[in-house]
Protein backbone atom coordinates (compact mmCIF):
# COMPACT_ATOMS: atom_id res chain seq x y z
CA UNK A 1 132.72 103.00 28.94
CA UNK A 2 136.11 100.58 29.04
CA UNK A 3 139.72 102.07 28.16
CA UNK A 4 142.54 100.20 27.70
CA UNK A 5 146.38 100.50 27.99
CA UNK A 6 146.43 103.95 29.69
CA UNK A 7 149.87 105.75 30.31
CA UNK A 8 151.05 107.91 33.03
CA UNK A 9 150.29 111.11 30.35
CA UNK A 10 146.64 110.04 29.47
CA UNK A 11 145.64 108.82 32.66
CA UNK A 12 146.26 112.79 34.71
CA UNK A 13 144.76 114.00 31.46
CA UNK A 14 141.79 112.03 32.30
CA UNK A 15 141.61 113.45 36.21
CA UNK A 16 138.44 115.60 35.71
CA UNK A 17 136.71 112.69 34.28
CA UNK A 18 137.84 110.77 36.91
CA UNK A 19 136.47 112.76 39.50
CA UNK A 20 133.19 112.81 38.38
CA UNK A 21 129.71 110.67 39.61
CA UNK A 22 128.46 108.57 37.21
CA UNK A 23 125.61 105.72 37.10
CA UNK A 24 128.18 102.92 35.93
CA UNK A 25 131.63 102.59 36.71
CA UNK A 26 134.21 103.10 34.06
CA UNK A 27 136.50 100.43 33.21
CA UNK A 28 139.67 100.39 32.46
CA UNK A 29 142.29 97.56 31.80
CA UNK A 30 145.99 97.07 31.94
CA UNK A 31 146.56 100.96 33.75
CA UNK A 32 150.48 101.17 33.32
CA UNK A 33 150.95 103.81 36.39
CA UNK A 34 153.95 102.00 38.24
CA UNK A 35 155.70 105.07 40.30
CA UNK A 36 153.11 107.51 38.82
CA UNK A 37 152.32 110.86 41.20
CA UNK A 38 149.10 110.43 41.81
CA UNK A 39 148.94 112.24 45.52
CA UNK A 40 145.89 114.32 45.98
CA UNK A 41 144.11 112.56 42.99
CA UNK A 42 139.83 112.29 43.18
CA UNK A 43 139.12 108.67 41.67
CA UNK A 44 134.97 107.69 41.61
CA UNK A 45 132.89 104.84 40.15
CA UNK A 46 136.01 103.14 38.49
CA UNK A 47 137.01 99.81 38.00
CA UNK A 48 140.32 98.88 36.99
CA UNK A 49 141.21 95.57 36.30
CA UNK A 50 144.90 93.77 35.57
CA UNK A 51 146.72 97.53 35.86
CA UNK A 52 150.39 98.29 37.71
CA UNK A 53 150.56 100.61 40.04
CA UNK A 54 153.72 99.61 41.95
CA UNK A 55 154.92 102.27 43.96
CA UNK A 56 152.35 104.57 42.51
CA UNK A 57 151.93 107.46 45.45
CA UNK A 58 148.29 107.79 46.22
CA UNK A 59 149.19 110.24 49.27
CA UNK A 60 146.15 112.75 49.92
CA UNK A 61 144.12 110.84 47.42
CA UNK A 62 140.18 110.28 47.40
CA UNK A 63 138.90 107.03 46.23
CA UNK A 64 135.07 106.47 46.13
CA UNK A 65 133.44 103.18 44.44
CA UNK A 66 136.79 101.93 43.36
CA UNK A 67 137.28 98.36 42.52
CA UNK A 68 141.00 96.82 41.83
CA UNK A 69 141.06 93.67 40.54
CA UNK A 70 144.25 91.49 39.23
CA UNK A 71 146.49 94.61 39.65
CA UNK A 72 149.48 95.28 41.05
CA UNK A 73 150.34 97.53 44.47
CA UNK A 74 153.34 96.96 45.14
CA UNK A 75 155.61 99.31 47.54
CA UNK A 76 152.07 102.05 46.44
CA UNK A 77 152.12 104.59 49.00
CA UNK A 78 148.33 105.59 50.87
CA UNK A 79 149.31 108.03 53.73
CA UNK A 80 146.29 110.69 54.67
CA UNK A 81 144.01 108.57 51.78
CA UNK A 82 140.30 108.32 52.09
CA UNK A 83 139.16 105.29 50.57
CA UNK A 84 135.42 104.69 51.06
CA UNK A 85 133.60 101.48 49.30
CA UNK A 86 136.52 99.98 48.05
CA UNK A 87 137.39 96.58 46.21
CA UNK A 88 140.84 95.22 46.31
CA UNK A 89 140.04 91.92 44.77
CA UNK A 90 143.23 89.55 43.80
CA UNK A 91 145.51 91.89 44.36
CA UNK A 92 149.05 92.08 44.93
CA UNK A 93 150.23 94.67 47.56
CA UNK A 94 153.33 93.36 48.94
CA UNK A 95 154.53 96.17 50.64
CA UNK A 96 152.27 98.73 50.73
CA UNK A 97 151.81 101.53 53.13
CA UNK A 98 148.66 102.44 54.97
CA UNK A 99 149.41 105.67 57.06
CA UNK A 100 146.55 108.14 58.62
CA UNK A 101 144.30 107.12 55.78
CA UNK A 102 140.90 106.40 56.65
CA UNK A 103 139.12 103.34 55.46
CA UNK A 104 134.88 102.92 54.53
CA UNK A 105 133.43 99.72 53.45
CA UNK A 106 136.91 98.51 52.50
CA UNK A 107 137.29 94.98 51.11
CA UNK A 108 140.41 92.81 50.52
CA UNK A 109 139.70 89.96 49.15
CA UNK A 110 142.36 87.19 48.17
CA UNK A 111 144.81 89.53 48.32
CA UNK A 112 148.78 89.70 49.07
CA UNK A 113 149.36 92.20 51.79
CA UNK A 114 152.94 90.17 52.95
CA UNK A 115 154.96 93.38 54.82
CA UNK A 116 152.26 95.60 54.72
CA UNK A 117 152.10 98.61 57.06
CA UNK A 118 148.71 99.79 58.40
CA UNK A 119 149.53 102.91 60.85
CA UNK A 120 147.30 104.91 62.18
CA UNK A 121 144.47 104.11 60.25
CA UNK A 122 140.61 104.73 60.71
CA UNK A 123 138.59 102.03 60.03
CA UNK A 124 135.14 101.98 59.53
CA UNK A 125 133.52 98.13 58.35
CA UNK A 126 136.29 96.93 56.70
CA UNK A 127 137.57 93.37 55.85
CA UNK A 128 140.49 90.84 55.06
CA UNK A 129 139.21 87.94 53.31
CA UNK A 130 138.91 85.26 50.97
CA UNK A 131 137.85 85.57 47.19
CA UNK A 132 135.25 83.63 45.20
CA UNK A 133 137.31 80.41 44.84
CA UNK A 134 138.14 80.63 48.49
CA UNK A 135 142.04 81.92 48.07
CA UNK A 136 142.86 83.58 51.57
CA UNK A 137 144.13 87.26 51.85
CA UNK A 138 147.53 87.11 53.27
CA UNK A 139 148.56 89.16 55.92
CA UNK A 140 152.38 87.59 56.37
CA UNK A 141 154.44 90.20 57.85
CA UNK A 142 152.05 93.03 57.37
CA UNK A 143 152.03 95.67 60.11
CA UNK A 144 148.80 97.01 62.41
CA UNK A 145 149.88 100.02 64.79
CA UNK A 146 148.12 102.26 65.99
CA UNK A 147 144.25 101.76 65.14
CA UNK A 148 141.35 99.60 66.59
CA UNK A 149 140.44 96.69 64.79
CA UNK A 150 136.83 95.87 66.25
CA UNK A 151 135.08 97.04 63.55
CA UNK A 152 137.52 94.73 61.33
CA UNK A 153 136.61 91.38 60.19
CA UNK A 154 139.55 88.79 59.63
CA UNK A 155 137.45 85.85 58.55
CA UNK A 156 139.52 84.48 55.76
CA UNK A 157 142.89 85.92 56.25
CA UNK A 158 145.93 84.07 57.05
CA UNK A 159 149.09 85.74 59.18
CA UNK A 160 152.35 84.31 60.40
CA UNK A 161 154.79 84.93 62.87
CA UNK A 162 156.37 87.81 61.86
CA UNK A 163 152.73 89.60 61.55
CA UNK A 164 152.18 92.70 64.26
CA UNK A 165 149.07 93.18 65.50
CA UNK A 166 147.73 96.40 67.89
CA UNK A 167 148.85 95.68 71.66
CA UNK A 168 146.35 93.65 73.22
CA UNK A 169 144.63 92.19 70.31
CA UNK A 170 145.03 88.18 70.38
CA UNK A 171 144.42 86.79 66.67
CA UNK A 172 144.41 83.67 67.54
CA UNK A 173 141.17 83.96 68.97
CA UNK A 174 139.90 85.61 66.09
CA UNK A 175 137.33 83.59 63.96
CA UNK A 176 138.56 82.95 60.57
CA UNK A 177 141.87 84.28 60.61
CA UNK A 178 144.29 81.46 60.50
CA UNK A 179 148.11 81.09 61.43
CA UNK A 180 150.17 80.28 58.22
CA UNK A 181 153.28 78.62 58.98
C-alpha cells in the first residue's frame, strides 16, 4: 500500500494501522510531520521516503522495520526510543538528539548527523556508513557520551575536529572512519 502527502491530522489518525505487523512495508511519501508530537508512537514495517520531520518528538517511541529515506530530521528529538532494524538512508539529521534510546540493527547510511548528540545510548550492531554511490555519513560535530561503541561499525563515516567521541576511544585508528577537515 503507498500514501502520499500525509498531514499531522491523518498521520495520528493512522496510529493503529501503524502499529500493526504486516508482510510488506507500507509506503508513504512526502510525510509533512515537522514539530509533530509523536512521543510514545508504535511505527512497524514502514517506509517513508522524501517526508519532514524536523523537530518532530519521537520521545518514548517504538520503531520496528522502519526505513527513512531522503527525509528530513532535523533538531527530531529520540530520548528513551527503541529503534530496532532501522534504515536511515540519505538522510538529513543535523541536530538530532539520541538520549537513553536503545538502538538494534541500526543503519545510517549517507547521512548528515553534523551536531548530533548520542547520550546514553544502547547499541546493539549498529552502523555509520556510506550509501550506494559511496556518499559518506557525516558525523561533523556530532556528540558520543556515555555508551560503548564496540559493537559499532564506522566504516564509511567521516568526523572532524569538533566531533566527541566516548573517553578512551581513538577514531583515528578506526578502519573506515575518516577525518574531514
Amino acid at each position: 500500500m503507498k500514501l502520499a502527502t500525509l498531514d499531522i491530522d491523518s498521520f495520528k489518525s493512522l496510529a493503529p494501522i501503524l502499529s500493526q505487523r504486516r508482510d510488506e512495508k507500507l509506503c508513504i511519501d512526502n510525510a509533512q510531520l515537522g514539530g509533530a508530537d509523536l512521543s510514545g508512537i508504535t511505527i512497524r514495517d514502514v517506509y517513508f521516503a522524501s517526508g519532514n520531520f524536523d523537530e518532530a518528538d519521537f520521545t518514548g517511541a517504538h520503531l520496528h522495520n522502519v526505513e527513512f529515506e531522503g527525509t528530513f530530521l532535523c533538531g527530531a528529538v529520540f530520548d528513551n526510543a527503541e529503534l530496532e532494524d532501522i534504515l536511515f538512508y540519505d538522510i538529513q539529521a543535523y541536530g538530532v538528539v539520541f538520549r537513553n534510546s536503545t538502538f538494534t540493527r541500526t543503519q545510517f547510511q549517507g547521512s548528515n548527523l553534523s551536531k548530533s548528540l548520542f547520550q546514553a545510548v544502547t547499541i546493539h550492531d549498529v552502523s555509520f556508513g556510506p550509501d550506494s554511490v559511496n556518499h559518506f555519513t557525516t558525523l561533523a560535530g556530532a556528540v558520543f557520551t556515555d555508551f560503548d561503541v564496540r559493537s559499532v561499525s564506522f566504516a564509511g563515516a567521516t568526523y572532524n575536529h569538533s566531533t566527541t567521541f566516548p573517553s578512551g576511544f581513538l577514531p583515528q585508528r578506526v578502519k573506515g572512519l575518516i577525518q574531514a577537515e
